[in-house]
Protein backbone atom coordinates (compact mmCIF):
# COMPACT_ATOMS: atom_id res chain seq x y z
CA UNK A 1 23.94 23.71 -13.25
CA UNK A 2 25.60 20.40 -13.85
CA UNK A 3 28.84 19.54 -13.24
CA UNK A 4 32.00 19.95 -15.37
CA UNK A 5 32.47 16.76 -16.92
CA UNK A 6 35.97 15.96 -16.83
CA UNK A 7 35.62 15.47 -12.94
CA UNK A 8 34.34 11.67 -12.00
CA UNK A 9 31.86 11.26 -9.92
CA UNK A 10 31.97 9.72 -6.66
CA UNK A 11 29.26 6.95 -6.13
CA UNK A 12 28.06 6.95 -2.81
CA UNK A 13 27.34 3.80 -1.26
CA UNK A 14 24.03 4.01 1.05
CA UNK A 15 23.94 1.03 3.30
CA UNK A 16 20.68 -1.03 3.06
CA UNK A 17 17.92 -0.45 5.81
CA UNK A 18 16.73 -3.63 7.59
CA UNK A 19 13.95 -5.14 7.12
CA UNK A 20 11.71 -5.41 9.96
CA UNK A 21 8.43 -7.09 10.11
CA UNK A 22 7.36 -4.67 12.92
CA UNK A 23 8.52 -1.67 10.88
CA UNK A 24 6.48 -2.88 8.05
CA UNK A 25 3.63 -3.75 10.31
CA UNK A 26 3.57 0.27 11.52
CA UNK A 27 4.11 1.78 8.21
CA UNK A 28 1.07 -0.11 6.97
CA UNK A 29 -0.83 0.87 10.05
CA UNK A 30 0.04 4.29 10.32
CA UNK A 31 -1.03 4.68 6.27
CA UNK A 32 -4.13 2.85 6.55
CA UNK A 33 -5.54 5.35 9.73
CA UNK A 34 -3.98 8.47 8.01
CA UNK A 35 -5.84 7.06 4.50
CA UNK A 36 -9.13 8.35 4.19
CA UNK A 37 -10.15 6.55 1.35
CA UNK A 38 -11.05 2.89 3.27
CA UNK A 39 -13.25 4.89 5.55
CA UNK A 40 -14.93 6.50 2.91
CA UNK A 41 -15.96 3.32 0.81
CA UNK A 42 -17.03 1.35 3.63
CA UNK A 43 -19.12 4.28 4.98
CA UNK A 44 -20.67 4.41 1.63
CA UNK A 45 -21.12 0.88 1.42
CA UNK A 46 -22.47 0.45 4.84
CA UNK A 47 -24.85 3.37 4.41
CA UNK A 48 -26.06 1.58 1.56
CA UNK A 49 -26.92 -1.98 2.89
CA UNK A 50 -27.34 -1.17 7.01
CA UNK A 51 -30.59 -0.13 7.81
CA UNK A 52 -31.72 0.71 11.12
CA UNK A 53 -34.16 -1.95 11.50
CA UNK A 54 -31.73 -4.52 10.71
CA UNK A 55 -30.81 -7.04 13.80
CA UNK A 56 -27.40 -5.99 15.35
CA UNK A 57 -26.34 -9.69 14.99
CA UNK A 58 -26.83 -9.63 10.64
CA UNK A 59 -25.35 -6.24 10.92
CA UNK A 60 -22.33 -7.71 12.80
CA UNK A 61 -21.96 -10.77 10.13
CA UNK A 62 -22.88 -8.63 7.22
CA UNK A 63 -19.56 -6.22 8.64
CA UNK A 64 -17.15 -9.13 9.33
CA UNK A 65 -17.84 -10.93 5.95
CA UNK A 66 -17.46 -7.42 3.76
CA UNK A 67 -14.02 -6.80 5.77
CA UNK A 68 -13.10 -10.54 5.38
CA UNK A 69 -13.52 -10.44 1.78
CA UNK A 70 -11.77 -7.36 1.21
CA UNK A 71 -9.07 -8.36 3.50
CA UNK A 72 -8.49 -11.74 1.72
CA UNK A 73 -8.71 -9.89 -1.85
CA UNK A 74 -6.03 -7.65 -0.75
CA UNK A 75 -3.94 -10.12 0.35
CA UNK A 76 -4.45 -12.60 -2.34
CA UNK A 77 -3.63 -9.78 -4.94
CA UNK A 78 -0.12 -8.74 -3.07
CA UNK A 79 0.80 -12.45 -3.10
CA UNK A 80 0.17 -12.77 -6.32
CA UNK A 81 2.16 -9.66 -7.25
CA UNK A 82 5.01 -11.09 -5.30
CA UNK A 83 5.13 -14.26 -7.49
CA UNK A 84 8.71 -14.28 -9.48
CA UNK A 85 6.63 -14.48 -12.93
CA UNK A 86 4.59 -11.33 -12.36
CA UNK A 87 7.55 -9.44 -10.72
CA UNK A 88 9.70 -9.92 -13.54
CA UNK A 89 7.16 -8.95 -16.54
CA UNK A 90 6.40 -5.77 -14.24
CA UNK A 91 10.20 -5.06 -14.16
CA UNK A 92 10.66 -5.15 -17.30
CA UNK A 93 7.59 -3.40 -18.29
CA UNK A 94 8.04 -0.43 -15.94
CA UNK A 95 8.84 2.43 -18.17
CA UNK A 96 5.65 1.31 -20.45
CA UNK A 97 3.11 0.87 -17.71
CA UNK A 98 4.86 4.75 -16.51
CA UNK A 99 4.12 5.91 -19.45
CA UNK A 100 0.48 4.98 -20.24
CA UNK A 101 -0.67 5.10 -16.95
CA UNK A 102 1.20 8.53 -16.82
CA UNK A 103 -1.06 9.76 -20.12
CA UNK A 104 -4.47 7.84 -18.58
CA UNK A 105 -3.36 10.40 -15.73
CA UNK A 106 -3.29 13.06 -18.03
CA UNK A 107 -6.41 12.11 -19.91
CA UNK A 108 -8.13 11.99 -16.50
CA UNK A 109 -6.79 15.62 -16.07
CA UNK A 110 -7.97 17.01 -18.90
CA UNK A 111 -11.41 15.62 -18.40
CA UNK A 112 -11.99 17.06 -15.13
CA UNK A 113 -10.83 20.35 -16.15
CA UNK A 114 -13.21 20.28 -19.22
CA UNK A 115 -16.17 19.94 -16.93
CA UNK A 116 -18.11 22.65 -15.74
């Protein structure tokens, strides 16, 4: 039930958390190990390319260069999220890219439940 409206409302101010880089070190950690899905595509991706005959040292460099990559993609991509051109157009754009990502959602939805 909502309020009568002749009453004002009281804003609340919430103070501001601070930032900590070690907070933000552990929340990344702690939702990478709980997230299955990194796992999952390197176990498929590994299962694909490692053979058992293969040398331990090619399997070693063929591991460090697919984490490297990904790693550097990753980071590359939040950087360039971060840059004040990009940030703003996403701002601004937020209720759009809601909405139609919102009805791909949907769409998505719908398929899977069509399927047998």
């Amino acid at each position: 039930m909502l309020p009568p409206r002749d009453h004002a409302t009281k804003a609340v101010h919430v103070a501001p958390s601070r930032w900590r880089p070690t907070g933000a070190y552990w929340q990344g950690f702690v939702n990478n190990v709980l997230n299955p899905k990194g796992i999952l595509f390197y176990l498929g991706v590994f299962s694909q390319l490692i053979t058992p005959d293969m040398p331990l040292a090619q399997t070693a460099l063929l591991i460090a260069v697919m984490v490297s990559v990904s790693a550097v993609f990753w980071i590359l991509f939040v950087q360039t999220l971060h840059l004040p051109v990009i940030r703003t157009g996403l701002d601004k754009s937020q209720v759009a890219l809601d909405r139609v990502f919102g009805v791909v959602l949907i769409l998505f939805g719908a398929r899977v439940a069509m399927l047998k």
